[in-house]
C-alpha atoms as a PDB file:
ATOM      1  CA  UNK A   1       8.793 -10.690 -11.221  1.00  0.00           C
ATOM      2  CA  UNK A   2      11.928  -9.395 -12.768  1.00  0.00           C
ATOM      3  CA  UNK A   3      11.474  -6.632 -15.379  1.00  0.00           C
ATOM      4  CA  UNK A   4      11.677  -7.318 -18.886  1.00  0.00           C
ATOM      5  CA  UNK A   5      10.290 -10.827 -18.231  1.00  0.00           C
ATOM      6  CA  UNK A   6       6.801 -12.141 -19.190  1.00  0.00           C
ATOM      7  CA  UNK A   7       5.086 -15.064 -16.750  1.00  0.00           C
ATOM      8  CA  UNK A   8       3.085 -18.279 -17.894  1.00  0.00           C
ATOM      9  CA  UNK A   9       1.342 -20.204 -15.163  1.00  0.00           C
ATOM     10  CA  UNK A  10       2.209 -23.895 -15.074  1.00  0.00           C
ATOM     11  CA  UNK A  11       1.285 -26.778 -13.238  1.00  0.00           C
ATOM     12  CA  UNK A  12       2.925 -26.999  -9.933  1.00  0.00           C
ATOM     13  CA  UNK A  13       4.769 -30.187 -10.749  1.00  0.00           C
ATOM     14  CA  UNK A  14       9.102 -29.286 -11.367  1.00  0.00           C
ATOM     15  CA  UNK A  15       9.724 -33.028 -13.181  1.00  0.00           C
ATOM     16  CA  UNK A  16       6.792 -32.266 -15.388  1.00  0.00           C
ATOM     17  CA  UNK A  17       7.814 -28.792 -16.736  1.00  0.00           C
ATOM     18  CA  UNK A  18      10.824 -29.304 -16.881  1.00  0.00           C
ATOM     19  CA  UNK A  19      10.100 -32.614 -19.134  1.00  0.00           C
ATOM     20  CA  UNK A  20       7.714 -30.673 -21.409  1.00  0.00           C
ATOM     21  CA  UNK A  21      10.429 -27.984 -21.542  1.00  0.00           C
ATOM     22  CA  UNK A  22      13.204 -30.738 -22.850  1.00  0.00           C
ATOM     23  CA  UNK A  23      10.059 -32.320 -25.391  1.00  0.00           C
ATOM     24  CA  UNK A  24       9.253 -28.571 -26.656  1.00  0.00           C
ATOM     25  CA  UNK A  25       5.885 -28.729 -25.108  1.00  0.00           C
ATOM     26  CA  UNK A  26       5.476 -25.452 -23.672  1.00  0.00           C
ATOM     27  CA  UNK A  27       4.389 -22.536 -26.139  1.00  0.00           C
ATOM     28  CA  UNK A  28       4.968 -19.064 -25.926  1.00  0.00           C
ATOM     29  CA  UNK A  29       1.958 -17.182 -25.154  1.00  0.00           C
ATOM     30  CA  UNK A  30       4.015 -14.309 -27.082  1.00  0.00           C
ATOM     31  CA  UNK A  31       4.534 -15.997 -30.604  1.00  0.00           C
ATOM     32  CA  UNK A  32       3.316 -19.490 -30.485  1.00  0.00           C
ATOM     33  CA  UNK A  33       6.575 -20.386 -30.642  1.00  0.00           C
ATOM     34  CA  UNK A  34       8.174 -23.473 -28.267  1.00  0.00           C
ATOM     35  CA  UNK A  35      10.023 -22.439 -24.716  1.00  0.00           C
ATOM     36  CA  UNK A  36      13.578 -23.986 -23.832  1.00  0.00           C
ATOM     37  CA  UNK A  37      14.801 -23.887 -20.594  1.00  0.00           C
ATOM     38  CA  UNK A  38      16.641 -20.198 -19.404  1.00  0.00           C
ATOM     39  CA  UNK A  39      18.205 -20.322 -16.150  1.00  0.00           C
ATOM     40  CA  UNK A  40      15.748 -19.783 -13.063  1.00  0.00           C
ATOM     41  CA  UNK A  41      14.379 -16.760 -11.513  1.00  0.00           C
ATOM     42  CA  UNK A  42      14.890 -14.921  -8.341  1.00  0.00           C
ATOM     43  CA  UNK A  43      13.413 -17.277  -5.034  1.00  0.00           C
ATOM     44  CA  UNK A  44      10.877 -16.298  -3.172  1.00  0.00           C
ATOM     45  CA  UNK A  45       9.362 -17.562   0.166  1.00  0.00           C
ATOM     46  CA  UNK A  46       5.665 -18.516  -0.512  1.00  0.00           C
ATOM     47  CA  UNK A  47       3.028 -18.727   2.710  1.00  0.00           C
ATOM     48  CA  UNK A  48       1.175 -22.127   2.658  1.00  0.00           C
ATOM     49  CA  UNK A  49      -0.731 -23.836   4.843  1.00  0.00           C
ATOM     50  CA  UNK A  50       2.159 -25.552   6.388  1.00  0.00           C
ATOM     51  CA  UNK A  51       4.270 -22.337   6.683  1.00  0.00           C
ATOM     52  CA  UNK A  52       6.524 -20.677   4.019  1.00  0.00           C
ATOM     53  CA  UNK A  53       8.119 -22.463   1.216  1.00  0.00           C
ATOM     54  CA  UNK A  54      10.794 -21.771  -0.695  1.00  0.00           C
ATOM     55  CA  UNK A  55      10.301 -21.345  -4.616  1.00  0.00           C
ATOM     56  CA  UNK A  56      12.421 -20.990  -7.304  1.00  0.00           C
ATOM     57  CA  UNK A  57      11.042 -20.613 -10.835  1.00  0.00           C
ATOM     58  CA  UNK A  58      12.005 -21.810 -13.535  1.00  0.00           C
ATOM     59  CA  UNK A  59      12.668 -18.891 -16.345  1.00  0.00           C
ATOM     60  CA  UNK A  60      12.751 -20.373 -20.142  1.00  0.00           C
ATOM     61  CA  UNK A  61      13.036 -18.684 -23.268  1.00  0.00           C
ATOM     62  CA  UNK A  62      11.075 -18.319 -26.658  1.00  0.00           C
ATOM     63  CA  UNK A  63      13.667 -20.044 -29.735  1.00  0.00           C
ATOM     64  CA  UNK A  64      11.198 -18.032 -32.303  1.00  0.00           C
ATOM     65  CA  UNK A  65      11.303 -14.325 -30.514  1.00  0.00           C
ATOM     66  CA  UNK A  66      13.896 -14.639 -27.615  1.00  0.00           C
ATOM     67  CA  UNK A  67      11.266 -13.577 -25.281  1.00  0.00           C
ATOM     68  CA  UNK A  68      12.069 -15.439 -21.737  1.00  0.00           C
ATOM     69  CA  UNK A  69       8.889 -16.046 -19.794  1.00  0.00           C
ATOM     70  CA  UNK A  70       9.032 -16.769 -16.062  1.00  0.00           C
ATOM     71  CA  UNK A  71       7.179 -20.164 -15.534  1.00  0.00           C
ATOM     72  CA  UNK A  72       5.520 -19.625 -12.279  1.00  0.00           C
ATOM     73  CA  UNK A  73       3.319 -23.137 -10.440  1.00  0.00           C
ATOM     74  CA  UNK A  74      -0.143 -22.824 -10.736  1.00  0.00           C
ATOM     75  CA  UNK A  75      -0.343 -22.620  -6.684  1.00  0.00           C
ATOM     76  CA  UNK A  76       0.480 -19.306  -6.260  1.00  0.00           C
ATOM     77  CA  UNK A  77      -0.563 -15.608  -7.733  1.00  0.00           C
ATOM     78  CA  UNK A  78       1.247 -13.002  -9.737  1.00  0.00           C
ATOM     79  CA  UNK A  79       3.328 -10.691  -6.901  1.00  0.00           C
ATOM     80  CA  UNK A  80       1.609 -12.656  -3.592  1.00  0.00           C
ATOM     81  CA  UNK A  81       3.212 -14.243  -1.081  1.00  0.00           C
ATOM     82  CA  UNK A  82       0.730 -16.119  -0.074  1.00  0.00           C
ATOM     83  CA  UNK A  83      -0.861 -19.459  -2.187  1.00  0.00           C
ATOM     84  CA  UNK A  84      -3.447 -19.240  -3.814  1.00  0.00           C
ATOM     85  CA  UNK A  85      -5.372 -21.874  -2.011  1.00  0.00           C
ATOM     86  CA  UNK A  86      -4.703 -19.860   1.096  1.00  0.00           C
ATOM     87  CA  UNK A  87      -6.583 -16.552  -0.764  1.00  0.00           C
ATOM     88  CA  UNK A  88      -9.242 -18.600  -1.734  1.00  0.00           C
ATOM     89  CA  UNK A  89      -9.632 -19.879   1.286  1.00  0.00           C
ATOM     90  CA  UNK A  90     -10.137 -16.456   3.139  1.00  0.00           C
ATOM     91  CA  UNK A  91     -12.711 -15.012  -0.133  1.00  0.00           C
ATOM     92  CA  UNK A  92     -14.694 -17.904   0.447  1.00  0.00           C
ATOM     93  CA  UNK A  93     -15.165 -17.469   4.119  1.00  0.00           C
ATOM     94  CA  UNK A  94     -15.857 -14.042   3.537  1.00  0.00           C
ATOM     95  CA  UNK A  95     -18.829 -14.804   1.036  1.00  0.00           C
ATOM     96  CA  UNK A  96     -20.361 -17.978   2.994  1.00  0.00           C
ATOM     97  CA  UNK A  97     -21.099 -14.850   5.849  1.00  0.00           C
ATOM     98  CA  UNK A  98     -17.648 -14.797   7.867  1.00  0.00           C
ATOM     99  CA  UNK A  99     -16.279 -10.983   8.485  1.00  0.00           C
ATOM    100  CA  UNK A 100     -12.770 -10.297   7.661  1.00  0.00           C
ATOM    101  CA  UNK A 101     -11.725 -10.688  11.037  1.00  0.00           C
ATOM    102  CA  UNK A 102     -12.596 -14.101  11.444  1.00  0.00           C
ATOM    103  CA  UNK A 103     -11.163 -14.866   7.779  1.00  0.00           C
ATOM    104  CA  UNK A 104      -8.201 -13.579   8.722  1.00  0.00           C
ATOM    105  CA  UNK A 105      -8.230 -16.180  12.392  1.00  0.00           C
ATOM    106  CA  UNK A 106      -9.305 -19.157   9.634  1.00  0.00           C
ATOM    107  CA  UNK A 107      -6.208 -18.694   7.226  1.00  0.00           C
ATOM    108  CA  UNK A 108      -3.969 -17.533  10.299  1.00  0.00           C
ATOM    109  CA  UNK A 109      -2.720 -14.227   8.518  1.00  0.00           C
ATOM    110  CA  UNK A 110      -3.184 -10.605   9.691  1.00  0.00           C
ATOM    111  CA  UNK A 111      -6.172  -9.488   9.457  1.00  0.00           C
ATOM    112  CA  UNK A 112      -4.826  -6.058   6.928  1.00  0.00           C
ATOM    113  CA  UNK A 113      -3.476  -8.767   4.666  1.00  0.00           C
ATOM    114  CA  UNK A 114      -6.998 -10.652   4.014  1.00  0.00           C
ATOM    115  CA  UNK A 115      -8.804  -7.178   3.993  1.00  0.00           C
ATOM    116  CA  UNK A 116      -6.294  -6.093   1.323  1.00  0.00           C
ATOM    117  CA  UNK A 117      -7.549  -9.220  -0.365  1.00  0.00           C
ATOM    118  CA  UNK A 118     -11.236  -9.215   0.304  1.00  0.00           C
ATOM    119  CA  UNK A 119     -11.178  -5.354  -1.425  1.00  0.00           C
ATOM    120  CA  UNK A 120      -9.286  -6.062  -4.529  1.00  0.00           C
ATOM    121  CA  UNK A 121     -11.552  -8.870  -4.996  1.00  0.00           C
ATOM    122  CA  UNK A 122     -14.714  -6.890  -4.487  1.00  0.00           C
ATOM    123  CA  UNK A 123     -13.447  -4.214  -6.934  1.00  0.00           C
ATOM    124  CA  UNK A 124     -12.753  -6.636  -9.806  1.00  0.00           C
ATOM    125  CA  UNK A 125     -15.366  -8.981  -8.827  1.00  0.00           C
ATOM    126  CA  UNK A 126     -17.483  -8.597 -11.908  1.00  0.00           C
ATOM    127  CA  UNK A 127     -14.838  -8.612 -13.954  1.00  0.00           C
ATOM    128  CA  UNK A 128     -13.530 -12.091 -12.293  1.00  0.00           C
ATOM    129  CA  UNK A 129     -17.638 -13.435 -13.270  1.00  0.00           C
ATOM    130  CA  UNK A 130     -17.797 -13.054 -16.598  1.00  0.00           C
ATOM    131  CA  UNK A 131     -13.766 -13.709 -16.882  1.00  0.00           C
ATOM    132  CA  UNK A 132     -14.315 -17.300 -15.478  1.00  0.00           C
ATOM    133  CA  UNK A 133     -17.929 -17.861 -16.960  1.00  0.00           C
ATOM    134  CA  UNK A 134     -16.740 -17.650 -20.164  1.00  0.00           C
ATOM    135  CA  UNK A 135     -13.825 -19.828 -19.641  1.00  0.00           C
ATOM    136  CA  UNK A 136     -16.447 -22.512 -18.094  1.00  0.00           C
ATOM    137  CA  UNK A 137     -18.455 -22.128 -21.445  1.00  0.00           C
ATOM    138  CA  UNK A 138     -15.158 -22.880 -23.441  1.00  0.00           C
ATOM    139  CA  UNK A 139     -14.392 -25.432 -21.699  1.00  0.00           C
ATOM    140  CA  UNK A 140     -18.124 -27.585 -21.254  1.00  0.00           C
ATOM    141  CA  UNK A 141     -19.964 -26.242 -24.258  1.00  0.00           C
ATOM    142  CA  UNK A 142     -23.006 -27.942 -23.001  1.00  0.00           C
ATOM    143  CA  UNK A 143     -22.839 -25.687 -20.043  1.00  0.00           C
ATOM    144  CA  UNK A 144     -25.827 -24.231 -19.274  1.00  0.00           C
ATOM    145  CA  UNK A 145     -26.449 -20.861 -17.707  1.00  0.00           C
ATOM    146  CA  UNK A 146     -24.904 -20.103 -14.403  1.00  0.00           C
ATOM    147  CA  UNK A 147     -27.194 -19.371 -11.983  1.00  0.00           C
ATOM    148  CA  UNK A 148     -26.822 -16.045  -9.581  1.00  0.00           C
ATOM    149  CA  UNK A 149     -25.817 -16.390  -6.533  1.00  0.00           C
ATOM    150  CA  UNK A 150     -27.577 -12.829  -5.301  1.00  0.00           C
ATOM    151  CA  UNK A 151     -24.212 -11.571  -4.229  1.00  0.00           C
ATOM    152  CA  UNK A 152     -20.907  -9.832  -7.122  1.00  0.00           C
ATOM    153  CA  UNK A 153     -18.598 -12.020  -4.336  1.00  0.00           C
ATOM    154  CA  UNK A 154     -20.559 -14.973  -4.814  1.00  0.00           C
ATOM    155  CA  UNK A 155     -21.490 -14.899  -8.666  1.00  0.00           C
ATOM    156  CA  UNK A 156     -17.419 -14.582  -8.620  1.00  0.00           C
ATOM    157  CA  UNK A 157     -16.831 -17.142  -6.340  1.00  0.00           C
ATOM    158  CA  UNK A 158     -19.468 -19.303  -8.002  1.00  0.00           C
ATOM    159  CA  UNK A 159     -17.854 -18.509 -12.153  1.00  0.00           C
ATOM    160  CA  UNK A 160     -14.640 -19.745 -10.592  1.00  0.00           C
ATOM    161  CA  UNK A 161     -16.137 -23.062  -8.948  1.00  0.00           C
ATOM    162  CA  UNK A 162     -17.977 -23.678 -12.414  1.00  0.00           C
ATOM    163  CA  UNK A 163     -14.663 -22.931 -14.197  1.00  0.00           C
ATOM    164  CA  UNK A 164     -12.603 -25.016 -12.601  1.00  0.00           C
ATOM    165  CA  UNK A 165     -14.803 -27.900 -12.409  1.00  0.00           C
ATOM    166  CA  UNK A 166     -15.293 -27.906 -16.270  1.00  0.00           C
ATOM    167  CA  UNK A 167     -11.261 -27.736 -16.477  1.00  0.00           C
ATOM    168  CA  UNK A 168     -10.671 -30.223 -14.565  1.00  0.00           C
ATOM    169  CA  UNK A 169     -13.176 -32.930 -16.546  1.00  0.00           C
ATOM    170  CA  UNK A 170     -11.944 -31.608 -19.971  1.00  0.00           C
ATOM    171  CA  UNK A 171      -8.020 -31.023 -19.283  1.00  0.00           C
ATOM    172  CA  UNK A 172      -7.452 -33.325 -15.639  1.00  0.00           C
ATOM    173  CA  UNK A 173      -7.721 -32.885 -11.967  1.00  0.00           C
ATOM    174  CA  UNK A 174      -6.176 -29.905 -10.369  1.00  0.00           C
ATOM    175  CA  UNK A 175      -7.554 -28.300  -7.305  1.00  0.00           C
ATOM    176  CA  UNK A 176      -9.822 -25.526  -7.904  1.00  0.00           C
ATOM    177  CA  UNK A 177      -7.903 -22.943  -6.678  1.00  0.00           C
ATOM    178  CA  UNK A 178      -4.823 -23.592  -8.683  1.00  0.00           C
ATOM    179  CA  UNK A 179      -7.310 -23.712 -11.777  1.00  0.00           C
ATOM    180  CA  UNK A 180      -8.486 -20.202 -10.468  1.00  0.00           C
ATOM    181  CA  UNK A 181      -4.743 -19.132 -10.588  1.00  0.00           C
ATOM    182  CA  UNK A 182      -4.056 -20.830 -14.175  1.00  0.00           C
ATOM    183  CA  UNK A 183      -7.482 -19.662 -15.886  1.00  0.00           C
ATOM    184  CA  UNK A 184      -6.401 -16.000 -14.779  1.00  0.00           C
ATOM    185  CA  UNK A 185      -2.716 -16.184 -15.917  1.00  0.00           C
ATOM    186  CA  UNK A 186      -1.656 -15.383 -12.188  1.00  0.00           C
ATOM    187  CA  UNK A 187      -3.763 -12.175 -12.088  1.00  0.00           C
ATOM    188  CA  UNK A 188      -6.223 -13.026 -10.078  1.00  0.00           C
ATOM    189  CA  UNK A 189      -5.327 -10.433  -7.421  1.00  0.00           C
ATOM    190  CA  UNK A 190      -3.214  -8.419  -9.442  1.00  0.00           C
ATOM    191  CA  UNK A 191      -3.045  -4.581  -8.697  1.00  0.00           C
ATOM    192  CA  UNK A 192      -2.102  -3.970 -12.324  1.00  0.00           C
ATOM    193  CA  UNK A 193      -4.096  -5.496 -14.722  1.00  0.00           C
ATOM    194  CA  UNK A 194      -7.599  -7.601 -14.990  1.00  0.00           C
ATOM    195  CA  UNK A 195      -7.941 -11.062 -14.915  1.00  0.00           C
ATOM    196  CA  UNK A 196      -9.133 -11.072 -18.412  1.00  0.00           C
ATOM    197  CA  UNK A 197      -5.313  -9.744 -19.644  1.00  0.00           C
ATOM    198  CA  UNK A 198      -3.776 -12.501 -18.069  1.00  0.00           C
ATOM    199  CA  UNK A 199      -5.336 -15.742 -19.715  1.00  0.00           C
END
């Protein structure tokens, strides 16, 4: 991401954001204020399922505090290559008993890559639970306990899952892993800063 600019997670649908831009839908997370459309940001090649993609952002720009914020689609992370559903993918292999290795055969990307994953999730993983679990409270307040899983990586796993269901009853249906990516403000994986900062 550029510096200088600030990033807000939106759904991965171009028509749609760009409507809500043109309608003054979208809020700044700075100032409350409402986002016009700025230009675009730099592309960038994103690894899916289906091979790489190219995406181009689209950048817009507080009318309250001139801020521009750097709309990126809810199916990717902050400063990843790979989607989101992709990550998830690998994490969730790695919980249910599979070793990196064979992750990293499942999603089809070197196995350094999903290690590098697999440890910043560990090291952030309680972080991530109580992140999401609160979310999932906010979001179904008749929500009752979550129950442990016996595992950091799963109780993770599992807040996320919870979250992400409750999102989708209360706000519509997204897949869960792009509600992991939108909950988190991108940060999910992010080297720099907890997933608690980003939402």
């Amino acid at each position: 991401m550029p510096e200088g600019h600030l990033m807000l997670i939106v759904e991965n649908d171009p028509a749609k954001v760009e409507a809500d831009l043109a309608k003054a839908r979208v809020a700044c997370p700075a100032c409350g204020g409402v986002l016009a459309p700025w230009s675009f940001a730099r592309q960038r090649h994103v690894r899916g399922d289906q091979g790489a993609a190219l995406l181009r952002p689209r950048r817009a720009r507080c009318r309250t505090c001139a801020k521009t914020q750097v709309l990126l689609p809810d199916v990717v992370l902050c400063r990843r290559v790979d989607a989101v559903a992709v990550i998830g993918r690998a994490l969730s292999a790695t919980a249910t008993g599979a070793g990196c290795r064979r992750a990293a055969v499942l999603v089809r990307r070197p196995f350094s890559t999903v290690r590098g994953w697999l440890r910043r999730f560990r090291s952030q993983a309680a972080q991530v639970a109580a992140h999401f679990t609160i979310w999932a409270h906010r979001l179904d307040a008749n929500l009752g306990p979550i129950a442990p899983s016996g595992s950091t990586l799963g109780d993770a796993l599992g807040a996320i899952g919870t979250a992400a269901r409750a999102a989708s009853l209360r706000l519509g249906p997204r897949p869960a892993w792009s509600w992991a990516s939108a909950l988190s403000g991108g940060m999910l994986l992010a080297n720099t800063s907890s997933p608690s900062k980003g939402a």
